[in-house]
N, C-alpha and C. Protein backbone atom coordinates (compact mmCIF):
# COMPACT_ATOMS: atom_id res chain seq x y z
N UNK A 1 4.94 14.51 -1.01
CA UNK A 1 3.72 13.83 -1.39
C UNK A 1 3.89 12.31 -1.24
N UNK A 2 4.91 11.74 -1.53
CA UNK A 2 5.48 10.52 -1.67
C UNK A 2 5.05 10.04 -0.32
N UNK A 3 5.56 11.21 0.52
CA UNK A 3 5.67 10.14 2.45
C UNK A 3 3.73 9.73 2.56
N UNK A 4 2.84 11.09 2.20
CA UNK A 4 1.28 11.08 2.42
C UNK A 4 1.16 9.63 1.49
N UNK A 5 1.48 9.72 0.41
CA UNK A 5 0.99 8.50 -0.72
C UNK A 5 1.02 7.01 0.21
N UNK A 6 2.57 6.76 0.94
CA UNK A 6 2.86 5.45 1.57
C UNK A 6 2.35 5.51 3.22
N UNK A 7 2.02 6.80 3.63
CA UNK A 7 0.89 6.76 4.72
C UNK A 7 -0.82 6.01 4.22
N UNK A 8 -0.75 6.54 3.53
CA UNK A 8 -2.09 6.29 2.75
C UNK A 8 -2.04 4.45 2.21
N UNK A 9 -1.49 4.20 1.79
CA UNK A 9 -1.34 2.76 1.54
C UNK A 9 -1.44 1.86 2.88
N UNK A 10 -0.32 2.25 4.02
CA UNK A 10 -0.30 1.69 5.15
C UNK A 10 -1.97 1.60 5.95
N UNK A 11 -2.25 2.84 5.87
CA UNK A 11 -4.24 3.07 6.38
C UNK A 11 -5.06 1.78 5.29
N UNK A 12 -4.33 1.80 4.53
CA UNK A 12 -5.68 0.96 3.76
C UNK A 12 -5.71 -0.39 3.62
N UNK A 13 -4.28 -0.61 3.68
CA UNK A 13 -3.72 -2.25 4.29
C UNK A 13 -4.41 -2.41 5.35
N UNK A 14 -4.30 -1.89 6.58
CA UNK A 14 -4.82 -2.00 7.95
C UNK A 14 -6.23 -2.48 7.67
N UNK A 15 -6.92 -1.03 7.13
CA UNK A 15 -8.25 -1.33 7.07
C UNK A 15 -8.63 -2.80 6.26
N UNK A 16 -7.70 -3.12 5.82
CA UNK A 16 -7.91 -4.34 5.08
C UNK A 16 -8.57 -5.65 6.08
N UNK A 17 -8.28 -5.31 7.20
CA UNK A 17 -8.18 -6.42 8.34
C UNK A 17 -7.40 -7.81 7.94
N UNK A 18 -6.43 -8.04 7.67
CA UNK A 18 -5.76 -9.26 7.59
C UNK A 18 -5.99 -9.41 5.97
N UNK A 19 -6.77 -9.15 5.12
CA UNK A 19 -6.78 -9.66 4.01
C UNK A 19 -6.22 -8.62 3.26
N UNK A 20 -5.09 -9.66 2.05
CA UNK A 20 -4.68 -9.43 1.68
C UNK A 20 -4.75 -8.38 0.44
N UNK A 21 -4.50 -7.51 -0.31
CA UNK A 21 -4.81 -6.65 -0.97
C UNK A 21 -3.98 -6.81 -2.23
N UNK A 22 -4.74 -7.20 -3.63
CA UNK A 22 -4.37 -6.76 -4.58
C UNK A 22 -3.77 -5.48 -5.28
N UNK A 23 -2.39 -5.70 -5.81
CA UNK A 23 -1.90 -4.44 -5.76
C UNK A 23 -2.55 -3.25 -6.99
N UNK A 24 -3.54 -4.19 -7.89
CA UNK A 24 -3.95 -3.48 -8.78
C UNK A 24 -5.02 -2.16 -7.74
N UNK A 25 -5.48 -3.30 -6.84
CA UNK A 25 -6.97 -2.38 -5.84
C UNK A 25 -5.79 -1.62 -5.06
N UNK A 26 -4.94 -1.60 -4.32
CA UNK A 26 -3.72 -0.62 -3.79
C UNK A 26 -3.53 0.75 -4.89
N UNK A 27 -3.01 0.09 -5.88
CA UNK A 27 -2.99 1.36 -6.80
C UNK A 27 -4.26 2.48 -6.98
N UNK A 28 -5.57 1.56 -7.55
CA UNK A 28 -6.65 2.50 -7.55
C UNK A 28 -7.48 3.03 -6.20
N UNK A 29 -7.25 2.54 -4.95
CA UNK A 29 -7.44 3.46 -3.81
C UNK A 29 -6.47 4.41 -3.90
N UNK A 30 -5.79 3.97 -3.80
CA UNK A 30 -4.50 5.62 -3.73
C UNK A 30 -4.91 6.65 -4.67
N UNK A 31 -4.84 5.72 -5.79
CA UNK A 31 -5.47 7.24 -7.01
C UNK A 31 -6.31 8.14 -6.36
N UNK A 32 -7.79 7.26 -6.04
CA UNK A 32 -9.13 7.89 -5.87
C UNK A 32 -9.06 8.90 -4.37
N UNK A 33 -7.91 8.29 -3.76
CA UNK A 33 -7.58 9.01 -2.64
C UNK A 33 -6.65 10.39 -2.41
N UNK A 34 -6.60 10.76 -3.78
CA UNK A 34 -5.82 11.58 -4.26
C UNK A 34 -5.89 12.58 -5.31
N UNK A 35 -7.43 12.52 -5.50
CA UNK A 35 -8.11 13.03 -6.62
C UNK A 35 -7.04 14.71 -7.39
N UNK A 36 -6.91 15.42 -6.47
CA UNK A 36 -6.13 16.63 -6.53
C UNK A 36 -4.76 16.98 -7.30
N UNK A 37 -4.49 15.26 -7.21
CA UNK A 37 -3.18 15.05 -7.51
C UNK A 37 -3.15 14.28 -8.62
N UNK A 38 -1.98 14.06 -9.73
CA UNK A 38 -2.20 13.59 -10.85
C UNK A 38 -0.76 12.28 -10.46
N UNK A 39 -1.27 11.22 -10.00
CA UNK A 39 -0.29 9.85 -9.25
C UNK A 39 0.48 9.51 -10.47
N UNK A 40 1.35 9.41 -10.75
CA UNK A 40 2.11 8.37 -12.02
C UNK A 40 2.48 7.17 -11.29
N UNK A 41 2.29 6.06 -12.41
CA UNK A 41 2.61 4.79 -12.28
C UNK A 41 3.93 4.31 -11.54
N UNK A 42 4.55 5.42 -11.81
CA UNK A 42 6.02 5.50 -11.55
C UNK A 42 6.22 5.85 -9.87
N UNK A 43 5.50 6.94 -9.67
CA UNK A 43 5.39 7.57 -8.38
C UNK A 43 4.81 5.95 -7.44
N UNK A 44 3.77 5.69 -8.04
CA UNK A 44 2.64 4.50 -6.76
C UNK A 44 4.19 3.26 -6.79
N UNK A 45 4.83 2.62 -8.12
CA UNK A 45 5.23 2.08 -7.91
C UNK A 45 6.76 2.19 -6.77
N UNK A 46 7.16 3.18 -6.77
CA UNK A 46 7.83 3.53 -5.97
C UNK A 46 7.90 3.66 -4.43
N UNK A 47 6.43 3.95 -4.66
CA UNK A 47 6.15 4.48 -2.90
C UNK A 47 6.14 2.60 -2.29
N UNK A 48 5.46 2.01 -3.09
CA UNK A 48 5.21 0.20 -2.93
C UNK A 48 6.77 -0.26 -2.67
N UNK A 49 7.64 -0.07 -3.14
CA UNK A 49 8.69 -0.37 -3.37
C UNK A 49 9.58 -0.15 -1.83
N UNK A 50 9.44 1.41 -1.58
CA UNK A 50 9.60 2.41 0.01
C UNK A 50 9.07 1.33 0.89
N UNK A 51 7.85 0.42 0.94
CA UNK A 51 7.18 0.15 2.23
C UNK A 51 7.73 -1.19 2.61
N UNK A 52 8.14 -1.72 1.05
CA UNK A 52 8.40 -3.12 0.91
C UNK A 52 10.31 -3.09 1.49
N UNK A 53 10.86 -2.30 0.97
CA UNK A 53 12.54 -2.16 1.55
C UNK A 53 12.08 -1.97 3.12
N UNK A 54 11.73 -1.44 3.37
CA UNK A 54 11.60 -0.92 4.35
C UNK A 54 10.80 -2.13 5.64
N UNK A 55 10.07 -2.97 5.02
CA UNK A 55 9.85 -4.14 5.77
C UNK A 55 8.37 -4.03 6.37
N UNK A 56 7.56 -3.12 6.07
CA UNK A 56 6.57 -2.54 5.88
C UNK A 56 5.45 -3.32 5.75
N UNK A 57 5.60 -4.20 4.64
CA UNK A 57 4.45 -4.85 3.56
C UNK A 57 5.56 -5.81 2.81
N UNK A 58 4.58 -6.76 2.94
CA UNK A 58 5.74 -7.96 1.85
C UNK A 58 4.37 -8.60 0.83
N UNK A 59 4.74 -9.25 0.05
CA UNK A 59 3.93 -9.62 -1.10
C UNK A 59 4.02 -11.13 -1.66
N UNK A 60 3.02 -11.69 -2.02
CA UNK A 60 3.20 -13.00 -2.78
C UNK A 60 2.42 -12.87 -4.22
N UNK A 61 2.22 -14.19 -4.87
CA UNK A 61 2.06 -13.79 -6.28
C UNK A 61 0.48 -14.80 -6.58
N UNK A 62 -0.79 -14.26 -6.59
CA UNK A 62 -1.43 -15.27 -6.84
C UNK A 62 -2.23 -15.51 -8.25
N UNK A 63 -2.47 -16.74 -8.31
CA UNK A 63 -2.49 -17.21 -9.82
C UNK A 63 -4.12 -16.35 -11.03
N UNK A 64 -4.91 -15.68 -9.82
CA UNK A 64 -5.60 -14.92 -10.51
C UNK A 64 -5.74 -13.65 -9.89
N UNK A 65 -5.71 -12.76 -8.73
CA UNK A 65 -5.36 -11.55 -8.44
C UNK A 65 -4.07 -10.96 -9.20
N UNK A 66 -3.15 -11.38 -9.08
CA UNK A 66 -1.59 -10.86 -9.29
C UNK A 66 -0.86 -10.97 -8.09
N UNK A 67 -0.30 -10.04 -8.13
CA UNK A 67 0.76 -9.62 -6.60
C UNK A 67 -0.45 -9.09 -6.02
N UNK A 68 -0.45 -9.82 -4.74
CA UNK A 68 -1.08 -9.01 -3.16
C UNK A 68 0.01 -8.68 -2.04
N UNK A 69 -0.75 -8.05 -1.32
CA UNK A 69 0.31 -7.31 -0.76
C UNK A 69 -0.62 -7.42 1.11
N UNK A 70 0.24 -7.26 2.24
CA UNK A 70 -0.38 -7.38 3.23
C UNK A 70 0.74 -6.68 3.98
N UNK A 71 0.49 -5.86 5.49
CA UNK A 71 1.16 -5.14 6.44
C UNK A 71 2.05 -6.28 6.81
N UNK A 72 3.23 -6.22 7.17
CA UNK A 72 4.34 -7.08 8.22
C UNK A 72 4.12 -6.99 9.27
N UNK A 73 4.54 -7.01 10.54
CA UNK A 73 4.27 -6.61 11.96
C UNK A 73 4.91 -5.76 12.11
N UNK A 74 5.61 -5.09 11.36
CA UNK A 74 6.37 -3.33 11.88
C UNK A 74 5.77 -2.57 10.74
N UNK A 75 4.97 -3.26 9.93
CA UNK A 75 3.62 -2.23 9.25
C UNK A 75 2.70 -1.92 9.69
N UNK A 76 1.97 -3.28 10.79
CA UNK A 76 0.68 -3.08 11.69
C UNK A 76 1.13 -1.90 12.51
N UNK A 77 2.07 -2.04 13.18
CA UNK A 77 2.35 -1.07 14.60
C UNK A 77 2.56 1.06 13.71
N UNK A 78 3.12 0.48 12.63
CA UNK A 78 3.02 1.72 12.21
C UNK A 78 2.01 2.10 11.39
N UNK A 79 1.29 1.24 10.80
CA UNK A 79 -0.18 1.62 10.74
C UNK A 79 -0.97 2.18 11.31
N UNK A 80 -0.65 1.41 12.73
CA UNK A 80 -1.95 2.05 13.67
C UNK A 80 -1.63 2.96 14.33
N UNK A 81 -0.25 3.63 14.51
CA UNK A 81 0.27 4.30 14.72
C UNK A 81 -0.58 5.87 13.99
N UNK A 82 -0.87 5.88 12.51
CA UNK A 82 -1.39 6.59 11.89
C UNK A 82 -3.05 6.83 11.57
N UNK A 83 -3.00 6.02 12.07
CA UNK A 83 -4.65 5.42 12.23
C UNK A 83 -5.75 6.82 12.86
């Protein structure tokens, strides 16, 4: 479920078109995208964690969103890869 969860994140970054994505709005697309499934905090934060080691998605910190989060260039290609 984990690999679908960080497929699913990668699709929605993309669709983001360049803008950056709050990780609170990351978390609750995934939920809603997952209705079937019961996500723990633990699970989303993890899969975030997978994309980010992995070089995926990197993040900065802003002073009223929180952490946002945006594709790297070996996130785009495997984004669209899934697309």
């Amino acid at each position: 479920m984990e690999t679908q969860i960080k497929q699913f994140m990668l699709r929605a970054l993309l669709a983001a078109r360049d803008v950056p994505m709050p990780e609170t709005t990351l978390r609750s697309v995934t939920r809603n995208a997952f209705p079937h499934v019961a996500i723990t905090t633990e699970v989303l934060g993890a899969c975030i964690a997978g994309l980010k080691e992995h070089n995926l998605i990197a993040s900065t910190d802003d002073d009223i969103a929180g952490t946002i989060w945006m594709l790297t260039g070996k996130g785009i290609i495997r984004a669209e890869k899934l697309a």
